[in-house]
C-alpha atoms as a PDB file:
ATOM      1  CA  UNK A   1      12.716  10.503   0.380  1.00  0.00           C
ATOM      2  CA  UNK A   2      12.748  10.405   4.234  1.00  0.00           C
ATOM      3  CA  UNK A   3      14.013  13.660   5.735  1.00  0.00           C
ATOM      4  CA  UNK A   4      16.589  14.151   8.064  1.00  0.00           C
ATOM      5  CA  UNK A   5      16.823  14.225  11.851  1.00  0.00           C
ATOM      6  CA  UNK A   6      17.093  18.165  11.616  1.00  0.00           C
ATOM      7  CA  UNK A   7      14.750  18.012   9.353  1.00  0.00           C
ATOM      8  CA  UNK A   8      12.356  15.821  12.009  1.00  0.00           C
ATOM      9  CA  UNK A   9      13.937  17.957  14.979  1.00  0.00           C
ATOM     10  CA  UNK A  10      12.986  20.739  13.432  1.00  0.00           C
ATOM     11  CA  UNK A  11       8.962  20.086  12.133  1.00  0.00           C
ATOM     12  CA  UNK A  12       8.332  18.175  15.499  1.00  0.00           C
ATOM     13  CA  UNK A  13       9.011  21.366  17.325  1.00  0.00           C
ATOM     14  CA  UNK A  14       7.136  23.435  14.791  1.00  0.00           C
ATOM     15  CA  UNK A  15       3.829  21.799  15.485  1.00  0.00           C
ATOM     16  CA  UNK A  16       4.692  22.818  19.179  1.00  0.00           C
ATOM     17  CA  UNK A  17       5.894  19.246  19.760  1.00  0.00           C
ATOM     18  CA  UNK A  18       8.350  18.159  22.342  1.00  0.00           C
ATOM     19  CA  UNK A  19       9.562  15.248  21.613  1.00  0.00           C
ATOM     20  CA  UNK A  20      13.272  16.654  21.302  1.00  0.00           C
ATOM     21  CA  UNK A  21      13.107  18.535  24.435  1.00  0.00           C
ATOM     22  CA  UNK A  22      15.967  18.485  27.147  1.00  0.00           C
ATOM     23  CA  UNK A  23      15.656  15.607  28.858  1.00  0.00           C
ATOM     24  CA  UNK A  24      14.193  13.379  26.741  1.00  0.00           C
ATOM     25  CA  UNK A  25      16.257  10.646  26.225  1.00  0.00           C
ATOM     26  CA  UNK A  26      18.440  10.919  22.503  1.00  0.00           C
ATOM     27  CA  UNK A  27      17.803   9.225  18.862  1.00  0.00           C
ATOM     28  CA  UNK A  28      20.349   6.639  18.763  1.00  0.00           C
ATOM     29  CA  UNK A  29      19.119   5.737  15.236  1.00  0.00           C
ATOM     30  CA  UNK A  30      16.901   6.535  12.434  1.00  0.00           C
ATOM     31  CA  UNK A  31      15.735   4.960   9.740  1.00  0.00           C
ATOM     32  CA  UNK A  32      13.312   5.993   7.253  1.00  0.00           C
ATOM     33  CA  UNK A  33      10.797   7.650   9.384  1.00  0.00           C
ATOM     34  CA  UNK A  34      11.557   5.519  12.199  1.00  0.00           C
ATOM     35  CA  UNK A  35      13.589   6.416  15.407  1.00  0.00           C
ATOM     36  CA  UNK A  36      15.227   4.452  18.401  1.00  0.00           C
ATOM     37  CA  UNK A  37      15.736   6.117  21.520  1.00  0.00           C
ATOM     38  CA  UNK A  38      16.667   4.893  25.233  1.00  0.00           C
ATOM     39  CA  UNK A  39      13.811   4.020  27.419  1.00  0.00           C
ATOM     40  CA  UNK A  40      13.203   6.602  30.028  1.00  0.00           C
ATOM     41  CA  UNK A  41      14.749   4.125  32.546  1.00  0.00           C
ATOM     42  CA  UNK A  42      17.695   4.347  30.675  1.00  0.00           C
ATOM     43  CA  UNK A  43      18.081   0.271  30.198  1.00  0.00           C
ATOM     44  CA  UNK A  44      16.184  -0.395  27.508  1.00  0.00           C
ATOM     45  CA  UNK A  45      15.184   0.393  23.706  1.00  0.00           C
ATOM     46  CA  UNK A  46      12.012   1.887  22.178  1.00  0.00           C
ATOM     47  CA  UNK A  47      10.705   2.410  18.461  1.00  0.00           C
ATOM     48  CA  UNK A  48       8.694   5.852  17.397  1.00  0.00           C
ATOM     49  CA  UNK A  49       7.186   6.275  14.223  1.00  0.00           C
ATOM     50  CA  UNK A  50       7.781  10.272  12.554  1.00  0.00           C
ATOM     51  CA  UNK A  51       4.722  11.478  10.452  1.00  0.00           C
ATOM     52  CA  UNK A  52       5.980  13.342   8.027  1.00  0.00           C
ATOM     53  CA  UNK A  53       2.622  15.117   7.309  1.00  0.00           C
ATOM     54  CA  UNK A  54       2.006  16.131  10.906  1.00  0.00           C
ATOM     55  CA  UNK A  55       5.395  16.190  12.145  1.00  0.00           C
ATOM     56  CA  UNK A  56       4.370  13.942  15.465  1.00  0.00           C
ATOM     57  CA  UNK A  57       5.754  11.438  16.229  1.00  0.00           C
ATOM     58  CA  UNK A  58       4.264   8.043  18.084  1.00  0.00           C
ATOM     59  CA  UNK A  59       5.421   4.719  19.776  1.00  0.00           C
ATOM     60  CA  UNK A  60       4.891   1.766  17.179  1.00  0.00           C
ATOM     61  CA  UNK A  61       3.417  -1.711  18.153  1.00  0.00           C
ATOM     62  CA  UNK A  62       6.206  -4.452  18.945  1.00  0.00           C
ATOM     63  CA  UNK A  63       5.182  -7.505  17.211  1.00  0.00           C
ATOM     64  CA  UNK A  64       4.048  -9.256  20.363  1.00  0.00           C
ATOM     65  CA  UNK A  65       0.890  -6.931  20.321  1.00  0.00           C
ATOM     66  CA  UNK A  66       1.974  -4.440  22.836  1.00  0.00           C
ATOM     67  CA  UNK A  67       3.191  -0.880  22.943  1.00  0.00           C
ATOM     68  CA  UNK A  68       6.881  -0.287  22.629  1.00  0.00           C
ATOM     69  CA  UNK A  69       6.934   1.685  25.515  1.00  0.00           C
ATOM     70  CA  UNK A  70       6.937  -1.379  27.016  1.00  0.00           C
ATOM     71  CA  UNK A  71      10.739  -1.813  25.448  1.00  0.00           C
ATOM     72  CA  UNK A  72      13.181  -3.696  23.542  1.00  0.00           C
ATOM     73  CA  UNK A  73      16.052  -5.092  25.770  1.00  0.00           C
ATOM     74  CA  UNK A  74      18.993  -4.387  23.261  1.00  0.00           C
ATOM     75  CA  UNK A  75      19.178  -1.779  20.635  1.00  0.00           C
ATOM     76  CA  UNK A  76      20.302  -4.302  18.311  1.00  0.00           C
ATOM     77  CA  UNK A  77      17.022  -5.555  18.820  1.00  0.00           C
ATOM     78  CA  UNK A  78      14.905  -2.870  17.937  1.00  0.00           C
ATOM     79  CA  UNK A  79      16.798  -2.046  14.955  1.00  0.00           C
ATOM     80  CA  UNK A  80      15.935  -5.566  13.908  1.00  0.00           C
ATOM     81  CA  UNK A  81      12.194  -4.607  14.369  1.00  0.00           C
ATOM     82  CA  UNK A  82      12.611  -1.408  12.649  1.00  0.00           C
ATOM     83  CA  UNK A  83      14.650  -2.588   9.595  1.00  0.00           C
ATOM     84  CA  UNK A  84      11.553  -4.729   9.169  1.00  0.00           C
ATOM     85  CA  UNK A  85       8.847  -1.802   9.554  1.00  0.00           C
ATOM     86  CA  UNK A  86      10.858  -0.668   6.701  1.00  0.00           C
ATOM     87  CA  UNK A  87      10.708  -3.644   4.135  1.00  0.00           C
ATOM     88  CA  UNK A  88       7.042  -3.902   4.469  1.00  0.00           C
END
């Protein structure tokens, strides 16, 4: 059972991670363990991955190979990507 976003929120900052400091640009959707948030440009889509054992939480590949802080170009997009992540 995946936990919620408080839940995340809330171990994330435990850890003494900042992920959902002020600033930071919002979770627009979760699901699972995975999170999309605005680029920090503000134009663009990016996929995290929350460890539930560490509380941490990390960019995920995109399936061309790079790093998806190198973002998606529509949310819808990287939902698509993440709904995947999920399947497997």
């Amino acid at each position: 059972m995946s936990k919620t976003l408080s839940e995340i929120k809330r171990h994330n900052k435990s850890i003494g991670q900042h992920f959902f400091d002020r600033g930071n640009p919002r979770v627009l959707s979760k699901k699972g363990n995975y999170l999309v948030t605005r680029g920090l440009s503000g134009d663009k889509f990016v996929v995290y991955r929350y460890d539930p054992k560490t509380g941490h939480i990390n960019f995920v590949d995109n399936p061309s190979g790079e790093y998806s802080w190198q973002p998606y170009n529509t949310k819808a997009e990287a939902i698509r990507y993440v709904n995947k992540l999920v399947k497997k």
